[in-house]
N, C-alpha and C. Protein backbone atom coordinates (compact mmCIF):
# COMPACT_ATOMS: atom_id res chain seq x y z
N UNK A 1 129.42 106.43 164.03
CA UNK A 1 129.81 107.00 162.75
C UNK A 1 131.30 107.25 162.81
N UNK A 2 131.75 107.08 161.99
CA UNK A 2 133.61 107.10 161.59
C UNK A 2 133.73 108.22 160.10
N UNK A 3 134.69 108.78 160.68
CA UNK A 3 134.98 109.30 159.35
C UNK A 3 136.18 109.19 158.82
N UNK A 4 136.39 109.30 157.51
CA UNK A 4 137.79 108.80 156.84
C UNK A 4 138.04 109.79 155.79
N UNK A 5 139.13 110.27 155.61
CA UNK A 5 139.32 111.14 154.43
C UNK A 5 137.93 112.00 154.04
N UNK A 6 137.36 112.49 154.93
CA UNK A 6 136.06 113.77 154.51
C UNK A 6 134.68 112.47 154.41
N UNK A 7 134.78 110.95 154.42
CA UNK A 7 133.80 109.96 153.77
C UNK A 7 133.37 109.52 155.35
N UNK A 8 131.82 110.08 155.27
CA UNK A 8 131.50 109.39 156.58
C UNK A 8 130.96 108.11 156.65
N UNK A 9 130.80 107.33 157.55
CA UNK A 9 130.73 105.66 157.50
C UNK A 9 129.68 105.14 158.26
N UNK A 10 128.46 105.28 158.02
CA UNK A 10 127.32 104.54 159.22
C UNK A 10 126.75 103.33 158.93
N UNK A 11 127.41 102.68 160.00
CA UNK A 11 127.16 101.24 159.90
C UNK A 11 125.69 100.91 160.66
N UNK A 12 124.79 99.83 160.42
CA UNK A 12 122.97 99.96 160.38
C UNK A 12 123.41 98.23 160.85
N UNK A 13 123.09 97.80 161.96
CA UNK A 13 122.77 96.61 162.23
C UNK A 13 121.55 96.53 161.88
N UNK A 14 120.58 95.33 161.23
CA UNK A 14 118.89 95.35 161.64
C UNK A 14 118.74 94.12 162.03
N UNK A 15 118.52 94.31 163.25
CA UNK A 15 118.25 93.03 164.21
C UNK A 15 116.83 92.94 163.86
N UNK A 16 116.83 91.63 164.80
CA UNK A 16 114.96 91.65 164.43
C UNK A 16 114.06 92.00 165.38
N UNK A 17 114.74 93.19 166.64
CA UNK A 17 114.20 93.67 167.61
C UNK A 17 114.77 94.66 167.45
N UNK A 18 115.83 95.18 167.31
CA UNK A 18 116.33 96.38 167.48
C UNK A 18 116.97 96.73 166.30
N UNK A 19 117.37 98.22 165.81
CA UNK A 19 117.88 98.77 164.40
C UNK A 19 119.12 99.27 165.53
N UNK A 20 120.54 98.50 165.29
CA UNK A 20 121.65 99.47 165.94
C UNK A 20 122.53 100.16 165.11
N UNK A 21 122.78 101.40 165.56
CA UNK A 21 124.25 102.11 164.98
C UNK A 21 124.83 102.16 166.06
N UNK A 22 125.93 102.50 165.99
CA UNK A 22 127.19 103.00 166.59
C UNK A 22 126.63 103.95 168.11
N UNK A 23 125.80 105.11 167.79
CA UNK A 23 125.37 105.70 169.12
C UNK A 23 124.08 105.36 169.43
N UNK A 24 123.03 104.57 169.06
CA UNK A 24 122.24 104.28 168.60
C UNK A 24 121.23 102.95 168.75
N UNK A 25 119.97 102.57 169.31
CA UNK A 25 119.24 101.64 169.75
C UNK A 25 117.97 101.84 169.64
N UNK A 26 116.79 101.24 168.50
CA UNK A 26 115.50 101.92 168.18
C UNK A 26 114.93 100.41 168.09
N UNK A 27 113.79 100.31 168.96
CA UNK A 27 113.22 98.90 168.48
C UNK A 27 112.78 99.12 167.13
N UNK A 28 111.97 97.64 166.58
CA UNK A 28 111.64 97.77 165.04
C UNK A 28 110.31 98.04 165.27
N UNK A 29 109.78 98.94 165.63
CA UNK A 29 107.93 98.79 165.85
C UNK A 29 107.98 99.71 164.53
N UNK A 30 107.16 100.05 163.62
CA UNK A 30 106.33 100.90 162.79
C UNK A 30 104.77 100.80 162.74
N UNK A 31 104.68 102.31 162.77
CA UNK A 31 102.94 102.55 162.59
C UNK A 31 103.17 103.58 161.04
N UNK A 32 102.27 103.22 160.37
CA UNK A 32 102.00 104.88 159.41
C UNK A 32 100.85 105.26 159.47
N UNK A 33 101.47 106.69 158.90
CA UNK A 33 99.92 107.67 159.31
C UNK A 33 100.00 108.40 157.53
N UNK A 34 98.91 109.17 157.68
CA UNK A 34 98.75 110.11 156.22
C UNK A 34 99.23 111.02 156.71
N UNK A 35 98.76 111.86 157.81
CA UNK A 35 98.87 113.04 158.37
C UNK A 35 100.23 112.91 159.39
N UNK A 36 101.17 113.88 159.51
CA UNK A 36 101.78 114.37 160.96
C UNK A 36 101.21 113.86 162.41
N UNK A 37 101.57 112.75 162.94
CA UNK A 37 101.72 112.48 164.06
C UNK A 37 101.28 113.53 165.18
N UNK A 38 100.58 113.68 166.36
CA UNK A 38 100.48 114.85 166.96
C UNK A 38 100.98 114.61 167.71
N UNK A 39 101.89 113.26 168.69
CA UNK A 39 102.27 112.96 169.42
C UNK A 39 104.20 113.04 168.72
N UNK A 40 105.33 113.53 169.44
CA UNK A 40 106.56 113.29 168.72
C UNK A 40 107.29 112.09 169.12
N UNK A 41 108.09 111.66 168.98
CA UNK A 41 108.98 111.10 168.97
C UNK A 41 109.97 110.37 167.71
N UNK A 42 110.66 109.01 167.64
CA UNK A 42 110.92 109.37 165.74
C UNK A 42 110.28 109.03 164.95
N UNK A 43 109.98 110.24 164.86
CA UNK A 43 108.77 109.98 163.12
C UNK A 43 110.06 110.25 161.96
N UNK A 44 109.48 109.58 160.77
CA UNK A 44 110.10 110.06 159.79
C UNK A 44 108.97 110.21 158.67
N UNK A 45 109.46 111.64 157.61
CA UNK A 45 108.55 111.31 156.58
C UNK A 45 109.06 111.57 155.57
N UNK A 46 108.80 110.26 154.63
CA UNK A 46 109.15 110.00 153.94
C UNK A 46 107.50 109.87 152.61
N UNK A 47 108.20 109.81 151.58
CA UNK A 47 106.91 109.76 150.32
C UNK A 47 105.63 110.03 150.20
N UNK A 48 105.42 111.31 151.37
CA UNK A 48 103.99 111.69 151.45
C UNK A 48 103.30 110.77 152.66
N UNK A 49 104.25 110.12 153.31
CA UNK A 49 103.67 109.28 154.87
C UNK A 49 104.95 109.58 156.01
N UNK A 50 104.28 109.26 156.89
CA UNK A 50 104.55 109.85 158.13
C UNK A 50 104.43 108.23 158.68
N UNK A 51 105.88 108.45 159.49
CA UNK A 51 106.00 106.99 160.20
C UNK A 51 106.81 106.76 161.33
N UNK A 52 106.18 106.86 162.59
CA UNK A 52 106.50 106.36 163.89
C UNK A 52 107.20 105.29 164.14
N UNK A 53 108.90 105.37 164.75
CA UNK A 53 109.28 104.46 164.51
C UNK A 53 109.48 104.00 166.41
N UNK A 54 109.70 102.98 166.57
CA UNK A 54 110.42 102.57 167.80
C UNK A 54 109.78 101.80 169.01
N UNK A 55 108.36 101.90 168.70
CA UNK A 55 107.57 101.40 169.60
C UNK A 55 106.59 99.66 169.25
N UNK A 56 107.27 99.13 169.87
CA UNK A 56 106.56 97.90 169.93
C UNK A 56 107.94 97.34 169.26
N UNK A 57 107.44 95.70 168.42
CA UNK A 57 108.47 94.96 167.50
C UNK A 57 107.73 94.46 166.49
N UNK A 58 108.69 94.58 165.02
CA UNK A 58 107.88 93.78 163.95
C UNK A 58 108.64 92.40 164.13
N UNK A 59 107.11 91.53 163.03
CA UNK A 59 107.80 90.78 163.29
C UNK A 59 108.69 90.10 162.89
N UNK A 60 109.40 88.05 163.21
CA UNK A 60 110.36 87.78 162.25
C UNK A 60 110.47 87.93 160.95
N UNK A 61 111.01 88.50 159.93
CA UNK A 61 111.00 88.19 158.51
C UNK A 61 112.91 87.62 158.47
N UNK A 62 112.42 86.46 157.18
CA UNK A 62 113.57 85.90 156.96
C UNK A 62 114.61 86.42 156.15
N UNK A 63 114.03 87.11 155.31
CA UNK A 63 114.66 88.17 154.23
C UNK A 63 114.29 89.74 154.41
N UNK A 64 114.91 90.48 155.19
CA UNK A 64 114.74 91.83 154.69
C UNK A 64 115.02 93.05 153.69
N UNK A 65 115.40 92.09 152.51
CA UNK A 65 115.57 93.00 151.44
C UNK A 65 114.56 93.24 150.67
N UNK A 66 113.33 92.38 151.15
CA UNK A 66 111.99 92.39 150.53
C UNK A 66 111.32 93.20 151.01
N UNK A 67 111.44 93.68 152.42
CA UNK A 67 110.52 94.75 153.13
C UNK A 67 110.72 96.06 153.29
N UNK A 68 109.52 97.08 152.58
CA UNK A 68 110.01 98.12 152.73
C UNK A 68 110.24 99.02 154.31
N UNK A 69 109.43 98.27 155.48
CA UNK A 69 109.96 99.02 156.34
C UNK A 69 111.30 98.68 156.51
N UNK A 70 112.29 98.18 156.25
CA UNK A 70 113.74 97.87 156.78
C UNK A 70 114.75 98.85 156.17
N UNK A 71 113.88 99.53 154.71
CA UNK A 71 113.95 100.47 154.15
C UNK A 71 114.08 102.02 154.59
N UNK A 72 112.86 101.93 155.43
CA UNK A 72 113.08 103.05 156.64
C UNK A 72 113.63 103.08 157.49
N UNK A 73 113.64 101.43 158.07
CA UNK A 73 114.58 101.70 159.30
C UNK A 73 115.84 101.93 159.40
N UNK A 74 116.63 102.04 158.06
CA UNK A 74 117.69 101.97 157.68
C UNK A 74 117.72 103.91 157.36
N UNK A 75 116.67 104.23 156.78
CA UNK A 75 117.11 105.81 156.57
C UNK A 75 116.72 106.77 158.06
N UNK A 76 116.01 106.47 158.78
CA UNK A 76 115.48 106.32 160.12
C UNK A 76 117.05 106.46 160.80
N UNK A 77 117.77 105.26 160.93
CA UNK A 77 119.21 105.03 161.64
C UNK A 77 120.48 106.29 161.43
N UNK A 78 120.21 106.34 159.60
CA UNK A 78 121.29 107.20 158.95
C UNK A 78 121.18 108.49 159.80
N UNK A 79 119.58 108.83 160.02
CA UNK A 79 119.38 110.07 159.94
C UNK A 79 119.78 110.74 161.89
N UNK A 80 119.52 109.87 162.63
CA UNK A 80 119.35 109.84 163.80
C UNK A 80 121.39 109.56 164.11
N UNK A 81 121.93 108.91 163.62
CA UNK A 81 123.48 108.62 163.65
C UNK A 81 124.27 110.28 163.20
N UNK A 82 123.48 110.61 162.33
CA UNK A 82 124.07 112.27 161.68
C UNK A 82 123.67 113.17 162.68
């Protein structure tokens, strides 16, 4: 993360194994749940779901502007970079 004039800057690689930032290295695995995870690590929740991120890999997609997990993995990155 960089900051410039008060504007902070987080840059989100999405590989197709790994989500990188700047301090930052999370494979692309996702699971969702309804409920809170009982086990921690990064969950995020988002829209009434709960979603385990980092374990395992999804797989190739050619376009990820179509998928909503890339969606998370991207607010997932922001949040973990802050």
């Amino acid at each position: 993360m960089t900051e410039i004039n008060n504007v902070k800057i987080i840059a989100v690689d999405h590989g197709h194994g790994n989500i990188k930032t700047a301090n930052t290295v999370t494979h692309t695995g996702i699971t969702e749940y309804d409920s809170e995870p009982a086990l921690g690590g990064n969950i995020l929740e988002y829209d009434g779901k709960w979603y385990k991120i980092g374990e395992g890999h999804k797989e190739f997609i050619s376009d990820k502007s179509f998928d909503k997990d890339f969606y998370l993995f991207t607010l997932m990155a922001i949040a973990r970079e802050l």
